[in-house]
PDB file of N, CA and C in Angstrom:
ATOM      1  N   UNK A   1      70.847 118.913  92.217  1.00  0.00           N
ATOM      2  CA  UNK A   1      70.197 120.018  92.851  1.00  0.00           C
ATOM      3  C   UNK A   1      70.525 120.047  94.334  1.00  0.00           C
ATOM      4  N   UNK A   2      71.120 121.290  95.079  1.00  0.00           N
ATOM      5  CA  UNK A   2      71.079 121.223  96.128  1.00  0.00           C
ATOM      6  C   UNK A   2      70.079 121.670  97.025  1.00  0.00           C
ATOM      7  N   UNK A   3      68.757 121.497  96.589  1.00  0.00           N
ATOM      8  CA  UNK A   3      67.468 122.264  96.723  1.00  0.00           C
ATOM      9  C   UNK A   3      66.414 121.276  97.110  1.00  0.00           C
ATOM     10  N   UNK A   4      66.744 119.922  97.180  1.00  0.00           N
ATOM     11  CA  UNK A   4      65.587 118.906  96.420  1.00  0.00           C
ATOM     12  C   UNK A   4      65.023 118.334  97.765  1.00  0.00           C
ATOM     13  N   UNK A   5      63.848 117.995  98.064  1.00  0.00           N
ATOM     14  CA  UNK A   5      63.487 116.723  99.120  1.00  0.00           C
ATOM     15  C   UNK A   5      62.812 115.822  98.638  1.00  0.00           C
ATOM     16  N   UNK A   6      63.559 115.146  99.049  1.00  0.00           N
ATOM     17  CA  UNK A   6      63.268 113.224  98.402  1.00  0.00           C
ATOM     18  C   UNK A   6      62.206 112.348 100.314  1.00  0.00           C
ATOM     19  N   UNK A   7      61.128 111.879  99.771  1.00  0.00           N
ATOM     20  CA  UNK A   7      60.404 111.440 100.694  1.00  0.00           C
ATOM     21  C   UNK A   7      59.933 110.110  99.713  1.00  0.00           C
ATOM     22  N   UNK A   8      59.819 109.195 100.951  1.00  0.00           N
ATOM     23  CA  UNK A   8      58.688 107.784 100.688  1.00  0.00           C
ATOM     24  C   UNK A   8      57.650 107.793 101.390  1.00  0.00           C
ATOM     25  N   UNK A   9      56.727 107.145 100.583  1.00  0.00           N
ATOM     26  CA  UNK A   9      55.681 106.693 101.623  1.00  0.00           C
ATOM     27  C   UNK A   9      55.169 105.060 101.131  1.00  0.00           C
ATOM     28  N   UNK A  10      54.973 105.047 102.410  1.00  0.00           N
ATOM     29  CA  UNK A  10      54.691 103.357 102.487  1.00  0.00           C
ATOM     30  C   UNK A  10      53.338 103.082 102.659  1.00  0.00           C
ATOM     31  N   UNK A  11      52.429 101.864 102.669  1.00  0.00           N
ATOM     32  CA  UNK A  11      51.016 102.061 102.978  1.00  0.00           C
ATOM     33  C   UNK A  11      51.543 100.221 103.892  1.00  0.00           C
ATOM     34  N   UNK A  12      50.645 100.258 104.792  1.00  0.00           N
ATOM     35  CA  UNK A  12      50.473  98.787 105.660  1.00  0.00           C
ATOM     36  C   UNK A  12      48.938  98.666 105.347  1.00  0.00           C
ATOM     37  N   UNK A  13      48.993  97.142 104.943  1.00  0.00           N
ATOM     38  CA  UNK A  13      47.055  96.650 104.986  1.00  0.00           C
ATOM     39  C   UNK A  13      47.570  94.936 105.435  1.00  0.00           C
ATOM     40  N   UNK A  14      46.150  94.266 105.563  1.00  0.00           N
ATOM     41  CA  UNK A  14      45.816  93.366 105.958  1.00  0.00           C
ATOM     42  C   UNK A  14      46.677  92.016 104.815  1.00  0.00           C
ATOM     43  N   UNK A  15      47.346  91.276 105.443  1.00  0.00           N
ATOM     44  CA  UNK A  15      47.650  90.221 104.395  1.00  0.00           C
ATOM     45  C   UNK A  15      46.532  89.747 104.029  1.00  0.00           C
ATOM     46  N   UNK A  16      46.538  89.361 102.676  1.00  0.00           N
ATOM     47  CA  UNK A  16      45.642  89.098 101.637  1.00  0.00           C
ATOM     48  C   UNK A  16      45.002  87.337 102.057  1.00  0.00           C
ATOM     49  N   UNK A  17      43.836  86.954 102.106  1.00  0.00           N
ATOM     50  CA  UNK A  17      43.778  85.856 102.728  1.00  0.00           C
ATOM     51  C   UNK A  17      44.021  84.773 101.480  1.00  0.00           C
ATOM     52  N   UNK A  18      43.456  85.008 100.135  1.00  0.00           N
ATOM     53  CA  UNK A  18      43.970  84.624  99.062  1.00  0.00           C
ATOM     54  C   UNK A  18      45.684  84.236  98.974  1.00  0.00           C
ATOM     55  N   UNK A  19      46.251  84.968  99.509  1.00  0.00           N
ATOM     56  CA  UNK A  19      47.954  84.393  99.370  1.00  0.00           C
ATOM     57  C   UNK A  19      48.204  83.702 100.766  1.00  0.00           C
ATOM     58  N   UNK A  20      47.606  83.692 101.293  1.00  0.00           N
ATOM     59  CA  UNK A  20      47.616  82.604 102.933  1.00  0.00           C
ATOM     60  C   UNK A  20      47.087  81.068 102.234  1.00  0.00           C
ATOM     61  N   UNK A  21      45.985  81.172 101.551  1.00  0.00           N
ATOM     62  CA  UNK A  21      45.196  79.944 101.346  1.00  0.00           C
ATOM     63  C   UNK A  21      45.647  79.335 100.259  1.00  0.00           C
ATOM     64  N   UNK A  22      47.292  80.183  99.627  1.00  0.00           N
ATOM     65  CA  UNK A  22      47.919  79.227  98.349  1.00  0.00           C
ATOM     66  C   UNK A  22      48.817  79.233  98.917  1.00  0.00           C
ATOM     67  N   UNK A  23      49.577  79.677 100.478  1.00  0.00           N
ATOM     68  CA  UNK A  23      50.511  78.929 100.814  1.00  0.00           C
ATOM     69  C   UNK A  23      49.754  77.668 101.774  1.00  0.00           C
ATOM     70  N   UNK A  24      49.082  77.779 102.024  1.00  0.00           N
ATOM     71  CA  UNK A  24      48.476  76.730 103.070  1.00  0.00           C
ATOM     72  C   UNK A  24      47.600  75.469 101.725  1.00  0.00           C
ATOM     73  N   UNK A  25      47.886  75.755 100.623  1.00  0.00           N
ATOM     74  CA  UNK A  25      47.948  74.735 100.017  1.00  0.00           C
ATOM     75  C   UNK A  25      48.731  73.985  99.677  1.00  0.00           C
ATOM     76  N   UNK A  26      49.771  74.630 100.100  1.00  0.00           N
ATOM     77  CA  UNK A  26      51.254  73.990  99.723  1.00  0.00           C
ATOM     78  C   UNK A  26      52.341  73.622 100.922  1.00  0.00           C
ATOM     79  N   UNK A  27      51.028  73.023 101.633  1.00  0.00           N
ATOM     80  CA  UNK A  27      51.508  72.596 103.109  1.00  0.00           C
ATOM     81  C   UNK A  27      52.106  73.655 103.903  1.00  0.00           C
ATOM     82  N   UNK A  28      52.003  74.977 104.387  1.00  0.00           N
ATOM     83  CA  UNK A  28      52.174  75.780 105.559  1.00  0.00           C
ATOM     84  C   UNK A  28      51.002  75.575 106.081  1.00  0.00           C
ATOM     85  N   UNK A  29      51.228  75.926 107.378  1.00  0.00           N
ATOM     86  CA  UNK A  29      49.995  76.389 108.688  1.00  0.00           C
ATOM     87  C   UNK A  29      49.424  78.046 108.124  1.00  0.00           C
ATOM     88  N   UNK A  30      48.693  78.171 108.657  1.00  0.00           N
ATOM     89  CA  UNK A  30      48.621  79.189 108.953  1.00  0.00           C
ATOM     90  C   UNK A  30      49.508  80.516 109.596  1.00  0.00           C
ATOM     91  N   UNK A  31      50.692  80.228 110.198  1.00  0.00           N
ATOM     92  CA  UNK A  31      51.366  81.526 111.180  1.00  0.00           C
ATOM     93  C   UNK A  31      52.206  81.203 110.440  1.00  0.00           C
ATOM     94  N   UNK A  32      52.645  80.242 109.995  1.00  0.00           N
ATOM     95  CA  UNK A  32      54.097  79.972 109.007  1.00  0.00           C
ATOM     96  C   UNK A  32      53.802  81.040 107.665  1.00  0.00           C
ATOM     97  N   UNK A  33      52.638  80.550 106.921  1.00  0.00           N
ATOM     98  CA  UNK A  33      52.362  81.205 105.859  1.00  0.00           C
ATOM     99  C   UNK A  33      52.661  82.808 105.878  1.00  0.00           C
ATOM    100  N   UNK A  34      51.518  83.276 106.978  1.00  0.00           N
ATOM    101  CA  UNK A  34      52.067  84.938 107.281  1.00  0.00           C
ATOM    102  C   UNK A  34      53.426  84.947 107.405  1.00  0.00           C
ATOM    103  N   UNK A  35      54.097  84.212 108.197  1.00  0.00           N
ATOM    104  CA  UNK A  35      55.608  84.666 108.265  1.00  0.00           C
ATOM    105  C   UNK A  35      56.209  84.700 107.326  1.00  0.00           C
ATOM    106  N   UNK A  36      55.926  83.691 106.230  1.00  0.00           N
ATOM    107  CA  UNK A  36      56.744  83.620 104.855  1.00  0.00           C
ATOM    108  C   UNK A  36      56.235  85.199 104.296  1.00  0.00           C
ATOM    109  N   UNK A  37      55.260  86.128 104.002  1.00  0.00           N
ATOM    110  CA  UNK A  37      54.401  86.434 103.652  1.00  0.00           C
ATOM    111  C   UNK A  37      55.244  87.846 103.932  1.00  0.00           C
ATOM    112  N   UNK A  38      55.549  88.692 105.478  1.00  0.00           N
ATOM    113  CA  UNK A  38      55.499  89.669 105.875  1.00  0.00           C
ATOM    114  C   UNK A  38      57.475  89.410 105.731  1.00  0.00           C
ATOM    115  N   UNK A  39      57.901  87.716 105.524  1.00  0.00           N
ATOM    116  CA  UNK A  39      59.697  88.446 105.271  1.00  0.00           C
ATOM    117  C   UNK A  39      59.694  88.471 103.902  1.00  0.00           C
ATOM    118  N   UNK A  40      58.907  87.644 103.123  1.00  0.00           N
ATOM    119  CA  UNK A  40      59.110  88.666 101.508  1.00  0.00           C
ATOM    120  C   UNK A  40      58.801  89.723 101.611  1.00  0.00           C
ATOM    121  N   UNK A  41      58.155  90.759 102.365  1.00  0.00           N
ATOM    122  CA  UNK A  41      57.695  92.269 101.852  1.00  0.00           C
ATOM    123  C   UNK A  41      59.401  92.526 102.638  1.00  0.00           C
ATOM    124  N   UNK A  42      59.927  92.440 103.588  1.00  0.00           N
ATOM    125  CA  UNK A  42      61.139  93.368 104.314  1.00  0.00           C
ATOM    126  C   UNK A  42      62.461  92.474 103.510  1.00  0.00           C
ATOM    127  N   UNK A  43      62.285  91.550 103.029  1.00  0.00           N
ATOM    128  CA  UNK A  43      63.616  91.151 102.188  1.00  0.00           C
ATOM    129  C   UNK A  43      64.289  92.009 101.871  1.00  0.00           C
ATOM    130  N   UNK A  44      63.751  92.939 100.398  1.00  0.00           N
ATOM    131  CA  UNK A  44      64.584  93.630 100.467  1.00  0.00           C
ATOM    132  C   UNK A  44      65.054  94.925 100.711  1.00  0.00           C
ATOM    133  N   UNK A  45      64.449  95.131 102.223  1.00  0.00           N
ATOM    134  CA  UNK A  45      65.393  95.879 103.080  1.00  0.00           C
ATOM    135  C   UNK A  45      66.582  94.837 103.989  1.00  0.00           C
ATOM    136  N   UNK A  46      66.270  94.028 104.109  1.00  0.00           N
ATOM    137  CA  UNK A  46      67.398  93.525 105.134  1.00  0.00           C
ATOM    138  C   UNK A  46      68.415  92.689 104.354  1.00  0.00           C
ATOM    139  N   UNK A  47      68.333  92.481 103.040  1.00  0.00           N
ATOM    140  CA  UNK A  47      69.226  92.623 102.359  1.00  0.00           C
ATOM    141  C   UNK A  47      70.301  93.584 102.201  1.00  0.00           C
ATOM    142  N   UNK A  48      69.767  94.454 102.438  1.00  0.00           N
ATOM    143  CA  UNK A  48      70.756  96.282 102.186  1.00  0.00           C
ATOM    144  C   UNK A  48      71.549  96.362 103.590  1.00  0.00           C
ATOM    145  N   UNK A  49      71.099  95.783 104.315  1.00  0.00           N
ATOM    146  CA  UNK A  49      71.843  95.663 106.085  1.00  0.00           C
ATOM    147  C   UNK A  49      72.871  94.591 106.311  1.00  0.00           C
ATOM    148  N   UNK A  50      73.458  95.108 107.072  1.00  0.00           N
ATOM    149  CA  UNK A  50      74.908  94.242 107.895  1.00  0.00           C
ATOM    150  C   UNK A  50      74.100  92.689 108.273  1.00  0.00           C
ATOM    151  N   UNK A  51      74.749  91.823 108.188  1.00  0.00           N
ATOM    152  CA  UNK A  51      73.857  90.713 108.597  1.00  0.00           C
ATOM    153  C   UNK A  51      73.954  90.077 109.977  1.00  0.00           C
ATOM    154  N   UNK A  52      74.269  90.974 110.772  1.00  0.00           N
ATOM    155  CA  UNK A  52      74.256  91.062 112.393  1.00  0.00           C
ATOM    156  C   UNK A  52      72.751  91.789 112.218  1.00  0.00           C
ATOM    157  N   UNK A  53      72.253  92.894 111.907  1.00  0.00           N
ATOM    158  CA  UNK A  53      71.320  93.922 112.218  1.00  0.00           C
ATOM    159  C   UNK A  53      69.867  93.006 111.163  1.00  0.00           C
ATOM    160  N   UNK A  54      70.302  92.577 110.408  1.00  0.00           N
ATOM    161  CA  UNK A  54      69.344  91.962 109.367  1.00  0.00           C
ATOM    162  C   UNK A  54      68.288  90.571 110.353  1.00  0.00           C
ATOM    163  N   UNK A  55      69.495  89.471 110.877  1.00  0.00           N
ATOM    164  CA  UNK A  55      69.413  88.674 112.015  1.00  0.00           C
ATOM    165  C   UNK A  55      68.335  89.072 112.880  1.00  0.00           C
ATOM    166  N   UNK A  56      68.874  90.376 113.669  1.00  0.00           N
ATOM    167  CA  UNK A  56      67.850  91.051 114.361  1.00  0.00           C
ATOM    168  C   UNK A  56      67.230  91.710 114.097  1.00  0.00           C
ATOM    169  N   UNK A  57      67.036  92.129 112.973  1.00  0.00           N
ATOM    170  CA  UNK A  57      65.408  92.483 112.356  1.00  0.00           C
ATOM    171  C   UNK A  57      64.657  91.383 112.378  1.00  0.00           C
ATOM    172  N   UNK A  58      65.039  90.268 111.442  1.00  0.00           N
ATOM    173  CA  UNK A  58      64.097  88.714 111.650  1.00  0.00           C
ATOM    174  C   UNK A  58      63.689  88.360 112.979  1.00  0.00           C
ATOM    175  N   UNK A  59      64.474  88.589 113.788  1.00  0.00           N
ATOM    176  CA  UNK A  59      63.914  88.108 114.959  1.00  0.00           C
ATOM    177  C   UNK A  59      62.676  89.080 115.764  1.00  0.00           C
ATOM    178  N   UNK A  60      63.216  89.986 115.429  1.00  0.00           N
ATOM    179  CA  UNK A  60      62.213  91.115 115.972  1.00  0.00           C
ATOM    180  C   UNK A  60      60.614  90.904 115.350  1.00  0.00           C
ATOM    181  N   UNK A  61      60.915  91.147 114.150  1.00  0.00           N
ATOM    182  CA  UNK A  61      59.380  90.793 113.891  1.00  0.00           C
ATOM    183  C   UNK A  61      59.053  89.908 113.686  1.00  0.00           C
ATOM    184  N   UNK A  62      59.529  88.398 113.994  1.00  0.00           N
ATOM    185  CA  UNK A  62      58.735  87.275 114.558  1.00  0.00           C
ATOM    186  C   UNK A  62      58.512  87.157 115.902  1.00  0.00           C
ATOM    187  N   UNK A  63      58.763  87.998 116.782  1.00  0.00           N
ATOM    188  CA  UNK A  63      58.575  88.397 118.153  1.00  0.00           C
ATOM    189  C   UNK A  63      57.011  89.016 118.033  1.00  0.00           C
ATOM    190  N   UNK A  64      57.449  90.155 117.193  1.00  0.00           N
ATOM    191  CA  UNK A  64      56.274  90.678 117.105  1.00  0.00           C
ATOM    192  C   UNK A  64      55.108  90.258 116.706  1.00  0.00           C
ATOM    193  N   UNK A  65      55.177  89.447 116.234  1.00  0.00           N
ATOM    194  CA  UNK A  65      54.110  88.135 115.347  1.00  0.00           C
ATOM    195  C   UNK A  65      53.255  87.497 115.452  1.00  0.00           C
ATOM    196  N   UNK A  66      54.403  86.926 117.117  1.00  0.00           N
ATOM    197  CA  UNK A  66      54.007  85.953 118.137  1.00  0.00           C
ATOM    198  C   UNK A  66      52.634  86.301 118.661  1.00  0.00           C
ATOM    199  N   UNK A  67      51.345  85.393 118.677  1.00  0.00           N
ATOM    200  CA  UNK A  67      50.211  85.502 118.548  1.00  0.00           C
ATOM    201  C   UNK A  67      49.542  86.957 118.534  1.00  0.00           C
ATOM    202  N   UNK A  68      50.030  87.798 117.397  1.00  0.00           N
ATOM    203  CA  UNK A  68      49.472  88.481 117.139  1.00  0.00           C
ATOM    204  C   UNK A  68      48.383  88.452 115.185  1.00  0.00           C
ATOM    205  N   UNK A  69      49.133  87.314 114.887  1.00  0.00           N
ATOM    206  CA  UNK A  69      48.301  87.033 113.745  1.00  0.00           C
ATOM    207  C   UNK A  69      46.821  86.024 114.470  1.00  0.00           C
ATOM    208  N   UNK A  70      45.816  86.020 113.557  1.00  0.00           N
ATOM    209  CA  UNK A  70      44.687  85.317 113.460  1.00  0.00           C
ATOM    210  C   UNK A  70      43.418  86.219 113.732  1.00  0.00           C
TER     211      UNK A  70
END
């Protein structure tokens, strides 16, 4: 169809404290856990990226991170 619009929508909520308190059973901290937590949700987008731009996605939002969890 040359007619069509294709849209996503995404929703953002609170990491679940339940999946914090079964990685922090399995020896993470606390800020580690979220971090494991928020690069499984963008995996796989930065999979689909050049791995120069992927790099700096990771870094970016552990920048962003930086005491902004708790």
């Amino acid at each position: 169809e040359n007619k069509v619009d294709v849209a996503h929508e995404a929703t953002v909520g609170k990491i679940g404290d339940e999946d914090v308190f079964y990685l922090q059973s399995r020896g993470l901290d606390d800020d580690d856990a979220k971090q494991m937590i928020v690069a499984g949700f963008i995996e796989p987008i930065t999979e689909e990226l050049p791995i120069e731009y992927a790099v700096e996605l990771n870094r970016l939002i552990e920048l962003e991170m930086e005491g902004s969890l708790g």
